[in-house]
PDB file of N, CA and C in Angstrom:
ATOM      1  N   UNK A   1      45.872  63.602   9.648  1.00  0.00           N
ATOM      2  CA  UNK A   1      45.255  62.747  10.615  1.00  0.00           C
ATOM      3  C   UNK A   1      43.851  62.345  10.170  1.00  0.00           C
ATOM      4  N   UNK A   2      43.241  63.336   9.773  1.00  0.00           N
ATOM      5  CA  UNK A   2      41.498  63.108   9.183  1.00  0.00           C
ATOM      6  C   UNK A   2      41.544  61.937   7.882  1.00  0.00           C
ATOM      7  N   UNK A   3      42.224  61.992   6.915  1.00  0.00           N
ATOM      8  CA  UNK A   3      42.722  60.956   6.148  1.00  0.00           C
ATOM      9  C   UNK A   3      43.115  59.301   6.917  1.00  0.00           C
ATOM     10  N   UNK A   4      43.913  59.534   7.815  1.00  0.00           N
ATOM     11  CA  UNK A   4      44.504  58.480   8.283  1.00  0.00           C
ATOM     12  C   UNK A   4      43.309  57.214   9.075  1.00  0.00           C
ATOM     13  N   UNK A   5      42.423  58.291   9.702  1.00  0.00           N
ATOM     14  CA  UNK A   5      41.122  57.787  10.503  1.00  0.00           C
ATOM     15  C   UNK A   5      40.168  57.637   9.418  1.00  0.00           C
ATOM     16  N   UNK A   6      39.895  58.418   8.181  1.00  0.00           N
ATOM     17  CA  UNK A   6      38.975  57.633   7.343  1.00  0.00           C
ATOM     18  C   UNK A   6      39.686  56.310   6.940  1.00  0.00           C
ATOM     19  N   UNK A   7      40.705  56.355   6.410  1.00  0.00           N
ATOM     20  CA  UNK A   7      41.426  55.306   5.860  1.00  0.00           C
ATOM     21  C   UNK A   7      41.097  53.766   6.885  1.00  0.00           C
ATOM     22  N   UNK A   8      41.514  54.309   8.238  1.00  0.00           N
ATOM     23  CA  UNK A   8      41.265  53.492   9.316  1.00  0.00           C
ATOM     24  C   UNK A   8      39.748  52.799   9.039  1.00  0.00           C
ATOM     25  N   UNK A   9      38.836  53.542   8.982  1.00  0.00           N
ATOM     26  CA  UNK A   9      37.230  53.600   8.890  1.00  0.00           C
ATOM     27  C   UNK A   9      36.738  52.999   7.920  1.00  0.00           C
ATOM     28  N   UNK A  10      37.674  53.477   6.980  1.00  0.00           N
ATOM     29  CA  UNK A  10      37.023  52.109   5.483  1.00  0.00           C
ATOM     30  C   UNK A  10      37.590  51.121   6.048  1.00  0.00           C
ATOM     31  N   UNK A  11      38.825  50.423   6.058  1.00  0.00           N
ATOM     32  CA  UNK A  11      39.414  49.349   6.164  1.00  0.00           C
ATOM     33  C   UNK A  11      38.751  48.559   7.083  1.00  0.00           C
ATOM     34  N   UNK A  12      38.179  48.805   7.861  1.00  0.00           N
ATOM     35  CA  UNK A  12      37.124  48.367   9.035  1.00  0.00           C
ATOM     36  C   UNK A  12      35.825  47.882   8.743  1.00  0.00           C
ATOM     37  N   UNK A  13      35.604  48.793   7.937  1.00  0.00           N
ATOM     38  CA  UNK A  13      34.033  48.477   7.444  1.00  0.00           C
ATOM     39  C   UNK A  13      33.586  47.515   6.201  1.00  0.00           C
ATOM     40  N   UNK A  14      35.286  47.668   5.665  1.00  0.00           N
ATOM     41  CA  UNK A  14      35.467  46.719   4.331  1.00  0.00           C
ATOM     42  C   UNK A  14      35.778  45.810   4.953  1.00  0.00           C
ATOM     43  N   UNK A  15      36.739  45.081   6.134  1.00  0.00           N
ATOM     44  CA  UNK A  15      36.218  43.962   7.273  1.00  0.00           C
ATOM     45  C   UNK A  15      35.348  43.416   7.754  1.00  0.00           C
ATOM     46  N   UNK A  16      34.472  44.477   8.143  1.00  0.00           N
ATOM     47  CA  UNK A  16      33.278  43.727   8.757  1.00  0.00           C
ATOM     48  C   UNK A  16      32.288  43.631   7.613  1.00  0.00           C
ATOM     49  N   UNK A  17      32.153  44.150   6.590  1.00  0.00           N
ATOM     50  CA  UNK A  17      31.465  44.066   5.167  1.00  0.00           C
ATOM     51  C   UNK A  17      31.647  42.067   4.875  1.00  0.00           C
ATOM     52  N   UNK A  18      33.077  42.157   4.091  1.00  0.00           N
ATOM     53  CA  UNK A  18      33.762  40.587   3.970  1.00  0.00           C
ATOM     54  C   UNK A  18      32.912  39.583   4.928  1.00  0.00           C
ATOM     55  N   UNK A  19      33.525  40.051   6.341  1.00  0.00           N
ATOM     56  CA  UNK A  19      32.327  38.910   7.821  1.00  0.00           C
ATOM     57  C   UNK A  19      31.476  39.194   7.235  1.00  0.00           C
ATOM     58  N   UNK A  20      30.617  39.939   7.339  1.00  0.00           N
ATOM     59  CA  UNK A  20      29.080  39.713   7.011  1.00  0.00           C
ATOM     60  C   UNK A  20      28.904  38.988   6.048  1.00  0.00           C
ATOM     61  N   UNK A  21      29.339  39.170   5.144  1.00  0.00           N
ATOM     62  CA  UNK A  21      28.776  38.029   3.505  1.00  0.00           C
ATOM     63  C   UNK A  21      28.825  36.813   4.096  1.00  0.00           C
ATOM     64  N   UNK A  22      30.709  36.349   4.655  1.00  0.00           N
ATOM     65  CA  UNK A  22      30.786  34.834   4.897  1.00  0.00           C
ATOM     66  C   UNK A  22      29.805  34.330   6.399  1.00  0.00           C
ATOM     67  N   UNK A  23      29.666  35.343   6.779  1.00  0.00           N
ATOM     68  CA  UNK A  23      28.692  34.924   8.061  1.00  0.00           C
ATOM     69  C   UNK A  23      27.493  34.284   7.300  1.00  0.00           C
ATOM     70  N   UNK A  24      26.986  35.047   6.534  1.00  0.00           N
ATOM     71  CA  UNK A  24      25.398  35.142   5.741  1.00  0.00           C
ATOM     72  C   UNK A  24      25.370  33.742   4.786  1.00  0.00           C
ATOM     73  N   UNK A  25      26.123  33.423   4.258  1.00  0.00           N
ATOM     74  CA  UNK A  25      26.823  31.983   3.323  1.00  0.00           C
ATOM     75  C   UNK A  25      26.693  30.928   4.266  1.00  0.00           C
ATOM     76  N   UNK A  26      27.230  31.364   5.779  1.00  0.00           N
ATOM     77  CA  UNK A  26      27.771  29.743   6.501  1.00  0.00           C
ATOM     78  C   UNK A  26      26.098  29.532   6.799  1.00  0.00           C
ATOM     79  N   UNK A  27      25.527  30.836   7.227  1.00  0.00           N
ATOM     80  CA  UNK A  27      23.503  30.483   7.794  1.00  0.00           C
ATOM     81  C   UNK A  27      22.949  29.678   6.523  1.00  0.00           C
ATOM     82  N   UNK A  28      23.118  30.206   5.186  1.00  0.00           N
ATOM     83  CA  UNK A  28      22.602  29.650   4.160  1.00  0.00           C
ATOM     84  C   UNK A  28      22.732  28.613   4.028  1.00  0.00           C
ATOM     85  N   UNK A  29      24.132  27.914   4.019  1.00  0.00           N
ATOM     86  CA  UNK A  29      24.780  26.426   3.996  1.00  0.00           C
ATOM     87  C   UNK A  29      24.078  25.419   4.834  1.00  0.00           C
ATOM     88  N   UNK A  30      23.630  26.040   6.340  1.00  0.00           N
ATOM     89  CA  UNK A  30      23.305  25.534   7.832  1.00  0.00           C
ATOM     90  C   UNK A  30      22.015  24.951   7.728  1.00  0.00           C
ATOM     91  N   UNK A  31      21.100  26.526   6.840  1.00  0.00           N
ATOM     92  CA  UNK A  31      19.935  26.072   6.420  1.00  0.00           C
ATOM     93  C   UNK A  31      19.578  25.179   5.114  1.00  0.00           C
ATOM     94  N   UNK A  32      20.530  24.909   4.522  1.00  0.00           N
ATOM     95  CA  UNK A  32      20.166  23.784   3.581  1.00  0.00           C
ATOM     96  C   UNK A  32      20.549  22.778   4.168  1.00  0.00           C
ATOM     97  N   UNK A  33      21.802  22.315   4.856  1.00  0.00           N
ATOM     98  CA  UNK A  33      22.021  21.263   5.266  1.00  0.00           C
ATOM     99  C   UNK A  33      20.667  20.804   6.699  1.00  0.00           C
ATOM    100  N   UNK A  34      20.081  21.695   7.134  1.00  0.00           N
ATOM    101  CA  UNK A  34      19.044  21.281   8.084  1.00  0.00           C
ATOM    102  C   UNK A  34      17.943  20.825   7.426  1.00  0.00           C
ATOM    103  N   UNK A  35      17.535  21.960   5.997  1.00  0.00           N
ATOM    104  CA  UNK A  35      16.235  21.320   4.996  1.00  0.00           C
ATOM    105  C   UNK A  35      16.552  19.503   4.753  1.00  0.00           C
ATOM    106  N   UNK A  36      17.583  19.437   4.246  1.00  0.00           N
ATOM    107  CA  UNK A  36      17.922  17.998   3.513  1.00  0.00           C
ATOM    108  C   UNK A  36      17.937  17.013   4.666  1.00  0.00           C
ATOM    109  N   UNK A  37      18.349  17.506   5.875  1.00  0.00           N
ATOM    110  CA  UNK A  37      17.973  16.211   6.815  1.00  0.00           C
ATOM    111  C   UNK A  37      16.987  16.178   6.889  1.00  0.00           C
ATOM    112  N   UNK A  38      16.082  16.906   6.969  1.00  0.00           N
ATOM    113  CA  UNK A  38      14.379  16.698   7.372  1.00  0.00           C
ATOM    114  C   UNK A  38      13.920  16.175   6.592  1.00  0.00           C
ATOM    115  N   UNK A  39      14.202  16.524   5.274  1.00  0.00           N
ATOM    116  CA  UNK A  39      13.658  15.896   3.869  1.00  0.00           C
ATOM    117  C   UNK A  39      14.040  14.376   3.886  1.00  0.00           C
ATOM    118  N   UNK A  40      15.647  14.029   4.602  1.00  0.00           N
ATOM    119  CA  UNK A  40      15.540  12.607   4.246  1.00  0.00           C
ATOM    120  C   UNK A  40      14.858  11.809   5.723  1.00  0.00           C
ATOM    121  N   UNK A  41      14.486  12.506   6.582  1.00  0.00           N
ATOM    122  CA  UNK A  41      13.761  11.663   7.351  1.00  0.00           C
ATOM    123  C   UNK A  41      12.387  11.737   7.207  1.00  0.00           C
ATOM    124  N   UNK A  42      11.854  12.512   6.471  1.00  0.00           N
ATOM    125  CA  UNK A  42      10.340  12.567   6.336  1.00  0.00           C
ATOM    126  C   UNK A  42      10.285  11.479   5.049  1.00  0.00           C
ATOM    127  N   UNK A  43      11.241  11.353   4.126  1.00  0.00           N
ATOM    128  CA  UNK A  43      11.484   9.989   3.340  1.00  0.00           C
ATOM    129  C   UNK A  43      11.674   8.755   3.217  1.00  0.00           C
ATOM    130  N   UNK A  44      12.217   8.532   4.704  1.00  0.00           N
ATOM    131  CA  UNK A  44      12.628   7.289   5.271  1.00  0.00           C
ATOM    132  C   UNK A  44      11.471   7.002   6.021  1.00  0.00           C
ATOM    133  N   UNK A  45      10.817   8.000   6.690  1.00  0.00           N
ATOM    134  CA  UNK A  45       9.383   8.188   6.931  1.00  0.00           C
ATOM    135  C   UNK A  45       8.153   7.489   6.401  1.00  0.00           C
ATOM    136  N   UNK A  46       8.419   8.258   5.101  1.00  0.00           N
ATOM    137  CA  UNK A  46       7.264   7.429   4.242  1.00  0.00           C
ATOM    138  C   UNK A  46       7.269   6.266   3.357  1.00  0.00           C
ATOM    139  N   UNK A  47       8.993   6.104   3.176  1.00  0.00           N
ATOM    140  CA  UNK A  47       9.015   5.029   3.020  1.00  0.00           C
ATOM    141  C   UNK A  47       8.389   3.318   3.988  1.00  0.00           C
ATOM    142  N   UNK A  48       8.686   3.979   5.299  1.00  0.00           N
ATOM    143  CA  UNK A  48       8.453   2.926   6.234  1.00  0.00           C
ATOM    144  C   UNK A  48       6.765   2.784   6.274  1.00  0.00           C
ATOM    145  N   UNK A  49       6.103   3.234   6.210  1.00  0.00           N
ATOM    146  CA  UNK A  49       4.041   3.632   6.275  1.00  0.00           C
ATOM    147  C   UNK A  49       3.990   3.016   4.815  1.00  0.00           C
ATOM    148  N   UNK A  50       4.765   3.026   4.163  1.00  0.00           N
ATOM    149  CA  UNK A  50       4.769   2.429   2.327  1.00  0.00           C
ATOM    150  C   UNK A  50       4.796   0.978   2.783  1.00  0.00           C
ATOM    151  N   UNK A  51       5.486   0.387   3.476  1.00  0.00           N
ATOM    152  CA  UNK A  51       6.074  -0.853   3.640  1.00  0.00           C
ATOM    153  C   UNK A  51       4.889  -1.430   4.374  1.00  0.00           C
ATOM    154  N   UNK A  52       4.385  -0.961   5.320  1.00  0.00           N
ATOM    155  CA  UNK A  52       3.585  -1.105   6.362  1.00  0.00           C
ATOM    156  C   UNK A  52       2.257  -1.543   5.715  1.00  0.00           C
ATOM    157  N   UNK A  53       2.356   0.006   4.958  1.00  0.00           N
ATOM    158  CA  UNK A  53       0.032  -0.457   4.022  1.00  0.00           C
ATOM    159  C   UNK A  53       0.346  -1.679   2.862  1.00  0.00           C
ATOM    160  N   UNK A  54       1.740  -1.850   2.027  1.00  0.00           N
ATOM    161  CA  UNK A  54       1.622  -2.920   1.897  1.00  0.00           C
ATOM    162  C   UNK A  54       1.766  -4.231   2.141  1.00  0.00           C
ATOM    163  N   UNK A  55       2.008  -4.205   3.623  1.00  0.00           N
ATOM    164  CA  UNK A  55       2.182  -5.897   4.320  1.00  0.00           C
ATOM    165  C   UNK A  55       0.921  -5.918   4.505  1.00  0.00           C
ATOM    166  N   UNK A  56       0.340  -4.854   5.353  1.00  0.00           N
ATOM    167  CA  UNK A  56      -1.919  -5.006   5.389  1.00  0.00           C
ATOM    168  C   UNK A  56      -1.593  -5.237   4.782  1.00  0.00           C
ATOM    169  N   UNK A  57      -2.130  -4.881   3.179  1.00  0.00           N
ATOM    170  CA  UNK A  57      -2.838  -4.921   2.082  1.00  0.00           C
ATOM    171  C   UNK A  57      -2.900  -6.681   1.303  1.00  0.00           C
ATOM    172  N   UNK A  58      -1.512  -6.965   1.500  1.00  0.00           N
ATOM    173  CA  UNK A  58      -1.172  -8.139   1.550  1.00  0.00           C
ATOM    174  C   UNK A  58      -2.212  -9.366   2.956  1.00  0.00           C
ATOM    175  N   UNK A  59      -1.785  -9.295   3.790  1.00  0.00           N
ATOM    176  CA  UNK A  59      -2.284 -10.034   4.889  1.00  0.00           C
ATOM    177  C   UNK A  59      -4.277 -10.332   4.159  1.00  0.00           C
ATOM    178  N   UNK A  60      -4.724  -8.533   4.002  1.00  0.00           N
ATOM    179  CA  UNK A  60      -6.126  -8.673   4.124  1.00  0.00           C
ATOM    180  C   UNK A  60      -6.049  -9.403   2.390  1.00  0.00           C
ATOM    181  N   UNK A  61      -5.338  -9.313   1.395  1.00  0.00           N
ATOM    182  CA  UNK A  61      -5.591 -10.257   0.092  1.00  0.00           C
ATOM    183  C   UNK A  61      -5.699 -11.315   0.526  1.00  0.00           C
ATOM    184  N   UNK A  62      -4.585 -12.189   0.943  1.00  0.00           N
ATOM    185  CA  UNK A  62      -4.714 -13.205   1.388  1.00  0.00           C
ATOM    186  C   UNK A  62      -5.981 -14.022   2.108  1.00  0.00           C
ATOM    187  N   UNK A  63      -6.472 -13.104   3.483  1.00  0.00           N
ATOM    188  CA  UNK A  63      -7.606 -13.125   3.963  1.00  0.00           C
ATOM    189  C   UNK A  63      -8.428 -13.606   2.973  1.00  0.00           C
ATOM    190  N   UNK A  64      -8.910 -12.565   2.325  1.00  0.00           N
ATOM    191  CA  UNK A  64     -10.037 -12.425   1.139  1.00  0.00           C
ATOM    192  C   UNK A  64      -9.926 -13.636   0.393  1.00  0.00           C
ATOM    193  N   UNK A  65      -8.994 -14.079  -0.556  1.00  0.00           N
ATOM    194  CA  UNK A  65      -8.517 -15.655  -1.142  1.00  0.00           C
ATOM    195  C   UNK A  65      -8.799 -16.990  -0.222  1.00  0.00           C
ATOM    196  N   UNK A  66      -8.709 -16.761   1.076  1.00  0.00           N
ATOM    197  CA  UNK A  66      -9.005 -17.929   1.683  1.00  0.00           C
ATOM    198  C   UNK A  66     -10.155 -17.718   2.087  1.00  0.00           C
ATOM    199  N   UNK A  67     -11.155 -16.614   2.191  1.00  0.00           N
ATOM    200  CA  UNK A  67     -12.673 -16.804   2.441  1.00  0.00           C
ATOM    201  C   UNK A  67     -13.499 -17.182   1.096  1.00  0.00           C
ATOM    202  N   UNK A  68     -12.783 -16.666  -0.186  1.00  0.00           N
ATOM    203  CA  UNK A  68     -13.347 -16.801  -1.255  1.00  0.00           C
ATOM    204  C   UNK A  68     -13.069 -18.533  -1.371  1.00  0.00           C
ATOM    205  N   UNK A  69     -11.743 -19.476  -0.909  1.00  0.00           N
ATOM    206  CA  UNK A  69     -11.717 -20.531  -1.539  1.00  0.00           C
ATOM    207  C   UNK A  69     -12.394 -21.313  -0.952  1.00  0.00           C
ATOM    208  N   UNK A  70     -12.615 -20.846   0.313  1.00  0.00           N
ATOM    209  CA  UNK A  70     -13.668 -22.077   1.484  1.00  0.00           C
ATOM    210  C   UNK A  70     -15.244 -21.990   0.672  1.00  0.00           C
ATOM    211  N   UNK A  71     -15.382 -20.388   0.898  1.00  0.00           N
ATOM    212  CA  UNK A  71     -16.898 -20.323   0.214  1.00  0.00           C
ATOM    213  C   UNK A  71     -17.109 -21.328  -1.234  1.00  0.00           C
ATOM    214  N   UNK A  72     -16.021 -21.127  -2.181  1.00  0.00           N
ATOM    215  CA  UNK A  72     -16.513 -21.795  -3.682  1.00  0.00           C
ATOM    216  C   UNK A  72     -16.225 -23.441  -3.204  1.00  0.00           C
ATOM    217  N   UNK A  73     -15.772 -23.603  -2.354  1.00  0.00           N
ATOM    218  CA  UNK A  73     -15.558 -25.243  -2.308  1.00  0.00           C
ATOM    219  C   UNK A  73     -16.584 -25.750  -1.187  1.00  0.00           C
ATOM    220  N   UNK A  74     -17.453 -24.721  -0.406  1.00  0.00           N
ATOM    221  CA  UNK A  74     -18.692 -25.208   0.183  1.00  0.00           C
ATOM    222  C   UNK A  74     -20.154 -25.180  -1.011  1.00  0.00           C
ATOM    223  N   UNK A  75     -19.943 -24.329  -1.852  1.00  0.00           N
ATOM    224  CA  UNK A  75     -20.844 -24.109  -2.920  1.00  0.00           C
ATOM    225  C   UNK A  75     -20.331 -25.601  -4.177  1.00  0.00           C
ATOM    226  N   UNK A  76     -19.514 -25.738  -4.196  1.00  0.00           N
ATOM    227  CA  UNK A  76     -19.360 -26.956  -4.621  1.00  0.00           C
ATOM    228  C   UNK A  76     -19.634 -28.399  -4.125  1.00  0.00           C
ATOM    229  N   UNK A  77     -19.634 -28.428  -2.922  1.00  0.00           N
ATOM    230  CA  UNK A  77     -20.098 -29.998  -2.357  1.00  0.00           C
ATOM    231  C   UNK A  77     -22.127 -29.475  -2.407  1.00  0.00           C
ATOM    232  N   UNK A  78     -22.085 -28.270  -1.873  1.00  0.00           N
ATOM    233  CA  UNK A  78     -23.986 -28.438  -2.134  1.00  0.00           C
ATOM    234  C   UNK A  78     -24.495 -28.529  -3.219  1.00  0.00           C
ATOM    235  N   UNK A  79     -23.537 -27.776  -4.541  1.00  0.00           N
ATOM    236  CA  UNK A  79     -24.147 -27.985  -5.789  1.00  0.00           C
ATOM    237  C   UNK A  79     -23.977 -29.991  -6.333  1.00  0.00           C
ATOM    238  N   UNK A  80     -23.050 -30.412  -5.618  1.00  0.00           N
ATOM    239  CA  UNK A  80     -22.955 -31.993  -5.856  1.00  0.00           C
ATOM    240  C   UNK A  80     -24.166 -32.909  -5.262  1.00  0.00           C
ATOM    241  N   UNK A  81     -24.401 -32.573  -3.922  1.00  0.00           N
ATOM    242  CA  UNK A  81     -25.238 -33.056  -3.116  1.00  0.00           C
ATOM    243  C   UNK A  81     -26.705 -32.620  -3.986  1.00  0.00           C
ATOM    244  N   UNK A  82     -26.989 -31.683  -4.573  1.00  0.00           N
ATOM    245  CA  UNK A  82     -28.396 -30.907  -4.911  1.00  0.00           C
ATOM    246  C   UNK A  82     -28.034 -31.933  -6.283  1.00  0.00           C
ATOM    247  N   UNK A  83     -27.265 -32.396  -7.051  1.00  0.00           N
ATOM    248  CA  UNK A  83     -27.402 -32.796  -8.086  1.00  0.00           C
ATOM    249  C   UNK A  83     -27.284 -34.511  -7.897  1.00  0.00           C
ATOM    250  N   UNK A  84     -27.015 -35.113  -7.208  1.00  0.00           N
ATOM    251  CA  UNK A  84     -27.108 -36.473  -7.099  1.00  0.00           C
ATOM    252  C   UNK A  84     -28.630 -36.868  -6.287  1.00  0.00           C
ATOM    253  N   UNK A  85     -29.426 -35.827  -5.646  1.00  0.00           N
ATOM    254  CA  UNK A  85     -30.751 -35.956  -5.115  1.00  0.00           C
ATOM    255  C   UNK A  85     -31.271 -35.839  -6.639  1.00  0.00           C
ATOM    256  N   UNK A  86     -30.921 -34.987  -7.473  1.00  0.00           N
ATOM    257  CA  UNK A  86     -31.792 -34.561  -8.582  1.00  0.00           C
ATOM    258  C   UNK A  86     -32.027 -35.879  -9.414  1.00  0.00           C
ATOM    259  N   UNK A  87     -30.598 -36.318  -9.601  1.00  0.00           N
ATOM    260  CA  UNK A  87     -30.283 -37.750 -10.280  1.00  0.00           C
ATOM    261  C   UNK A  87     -31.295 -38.748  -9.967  1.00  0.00           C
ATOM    262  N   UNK A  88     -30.995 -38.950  -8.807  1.00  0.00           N
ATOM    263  CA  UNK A  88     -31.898 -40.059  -7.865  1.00  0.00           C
ATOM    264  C   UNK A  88     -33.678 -40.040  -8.139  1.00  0.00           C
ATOM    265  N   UNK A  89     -33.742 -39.016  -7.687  1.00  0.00           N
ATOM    266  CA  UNK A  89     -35.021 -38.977  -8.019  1.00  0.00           C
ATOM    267  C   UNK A  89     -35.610 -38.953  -9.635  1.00  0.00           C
ATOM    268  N   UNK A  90     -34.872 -38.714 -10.868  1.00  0.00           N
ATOM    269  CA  UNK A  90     -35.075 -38.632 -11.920  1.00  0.00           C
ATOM    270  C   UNK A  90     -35.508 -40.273 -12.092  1.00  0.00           C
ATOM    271  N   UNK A  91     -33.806 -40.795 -11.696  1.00  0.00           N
ATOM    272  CA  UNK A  91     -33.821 -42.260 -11.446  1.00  0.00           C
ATOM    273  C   UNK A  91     -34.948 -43.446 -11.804  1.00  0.00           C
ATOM    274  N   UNK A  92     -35.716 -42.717 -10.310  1.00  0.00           N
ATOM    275  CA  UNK A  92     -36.836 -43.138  -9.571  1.00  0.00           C
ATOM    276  C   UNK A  92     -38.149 -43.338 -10.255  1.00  0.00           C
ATOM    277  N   UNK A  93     -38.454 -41.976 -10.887  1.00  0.00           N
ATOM    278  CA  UNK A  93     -39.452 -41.495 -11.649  1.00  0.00           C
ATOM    279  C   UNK A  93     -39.371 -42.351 -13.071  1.00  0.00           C
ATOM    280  N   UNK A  94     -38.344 -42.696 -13.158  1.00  0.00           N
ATOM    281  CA  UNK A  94     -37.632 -43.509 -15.099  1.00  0.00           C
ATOM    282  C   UNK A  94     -37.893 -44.784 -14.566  1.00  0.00           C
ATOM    283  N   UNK A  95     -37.636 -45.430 -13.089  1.00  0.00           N
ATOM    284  CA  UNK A  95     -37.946 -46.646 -12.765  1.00  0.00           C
ATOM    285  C   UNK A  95     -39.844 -46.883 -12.562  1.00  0.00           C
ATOM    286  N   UNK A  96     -40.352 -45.734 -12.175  1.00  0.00           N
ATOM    287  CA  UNK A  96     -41.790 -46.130 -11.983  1.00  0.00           C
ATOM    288  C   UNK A  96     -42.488 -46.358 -12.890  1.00  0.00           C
ATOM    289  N   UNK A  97     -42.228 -45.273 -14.230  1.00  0.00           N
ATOM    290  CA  UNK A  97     -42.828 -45.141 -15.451  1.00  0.00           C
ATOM    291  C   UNK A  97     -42.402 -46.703 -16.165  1.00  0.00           C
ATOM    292  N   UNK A  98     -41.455 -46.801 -16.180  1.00  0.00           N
ATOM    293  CA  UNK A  98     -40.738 -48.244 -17.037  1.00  0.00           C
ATOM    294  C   UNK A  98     -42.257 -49.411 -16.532  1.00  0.00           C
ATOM    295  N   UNK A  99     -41.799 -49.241 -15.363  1.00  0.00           N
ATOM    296  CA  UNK A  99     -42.889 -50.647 -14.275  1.00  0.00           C
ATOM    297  C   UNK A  99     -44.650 -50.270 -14.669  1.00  0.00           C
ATOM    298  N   UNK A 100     -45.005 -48.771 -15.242  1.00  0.00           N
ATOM    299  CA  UNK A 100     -46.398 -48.906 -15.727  1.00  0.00           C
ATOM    300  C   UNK A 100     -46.580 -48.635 -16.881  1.00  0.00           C
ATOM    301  N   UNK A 101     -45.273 -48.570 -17.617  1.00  0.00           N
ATOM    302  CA  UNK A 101     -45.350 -48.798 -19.056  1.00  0.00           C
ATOM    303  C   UNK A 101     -45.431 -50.507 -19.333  1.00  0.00           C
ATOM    304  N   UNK A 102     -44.392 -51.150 -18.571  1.00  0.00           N
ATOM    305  CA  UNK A 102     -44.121 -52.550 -18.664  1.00  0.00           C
ATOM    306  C   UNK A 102     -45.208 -53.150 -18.225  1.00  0.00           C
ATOM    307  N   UNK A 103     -46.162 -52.926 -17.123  1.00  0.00           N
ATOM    308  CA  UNK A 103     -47.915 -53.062 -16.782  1.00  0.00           C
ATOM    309  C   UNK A 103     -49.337 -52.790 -17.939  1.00  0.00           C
ATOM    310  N   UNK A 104     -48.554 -51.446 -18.966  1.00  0.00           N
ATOM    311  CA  UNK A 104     -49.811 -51.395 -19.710  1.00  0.00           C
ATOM    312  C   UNK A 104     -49.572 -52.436 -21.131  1.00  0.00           C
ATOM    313  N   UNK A 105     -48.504 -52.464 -21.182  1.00  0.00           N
ATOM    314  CA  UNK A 105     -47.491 -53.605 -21.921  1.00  0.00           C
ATOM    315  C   UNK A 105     -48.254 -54.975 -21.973  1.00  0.00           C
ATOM    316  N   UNK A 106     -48.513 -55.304 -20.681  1.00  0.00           N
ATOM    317  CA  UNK A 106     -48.885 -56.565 -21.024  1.00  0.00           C
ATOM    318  C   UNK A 106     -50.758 -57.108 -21.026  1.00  0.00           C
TER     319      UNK A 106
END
């Protein structure tokens, strides 16, 4: 009988031994398959904040290009305007001298 009940006693324990491993495997499995979802939503995550700083980044270039093209094309009509006064008056000065050169002339 003492035989028969150890016998009983291993076979039991070599049962619940077996469960335990595959119990311990399915948690392991559970916990990787829970890591990898998190991982792909913290990816899809940052993918989307990726997308985002570069539409800003974009918008404010743009910005920047159209303040830079107004500015160089207002610096261009004053540098025209500052140079046809310059003209003019050079002009002026080439017309007065001519008229008291052409005065000491005669």
């Amino acid at each position: 009988m003492k035989t028969k009940f150890s016998l009983i006693v291993a076979a039991a324990l070599l049962a619940l031994t077996a469960f335990a491993y595959g119990q311990a495997g399915n948690d392991v499995k559970t916990a990787a398959d829970d890591t990898g979802k998190g991982t792909k939503k913290a990816a899809v995550a940052t993918g989307h904040a990726t997308k985002v700083a570069a539409k800003d980044t974009g918008k404010a270039t743009e910005k920047a290009a159209d303040k830079t093209a107004d500015a160089t094309k207002t610096a261009g009509k004053d540098t025209g305007k500052g140079v046809a006064k310059g003209a003019k008056a050079v002009g002026h000065g080439l017309k007065k001298g001519a008229e008291k050169t052409g005065d000491a002339v005669k």
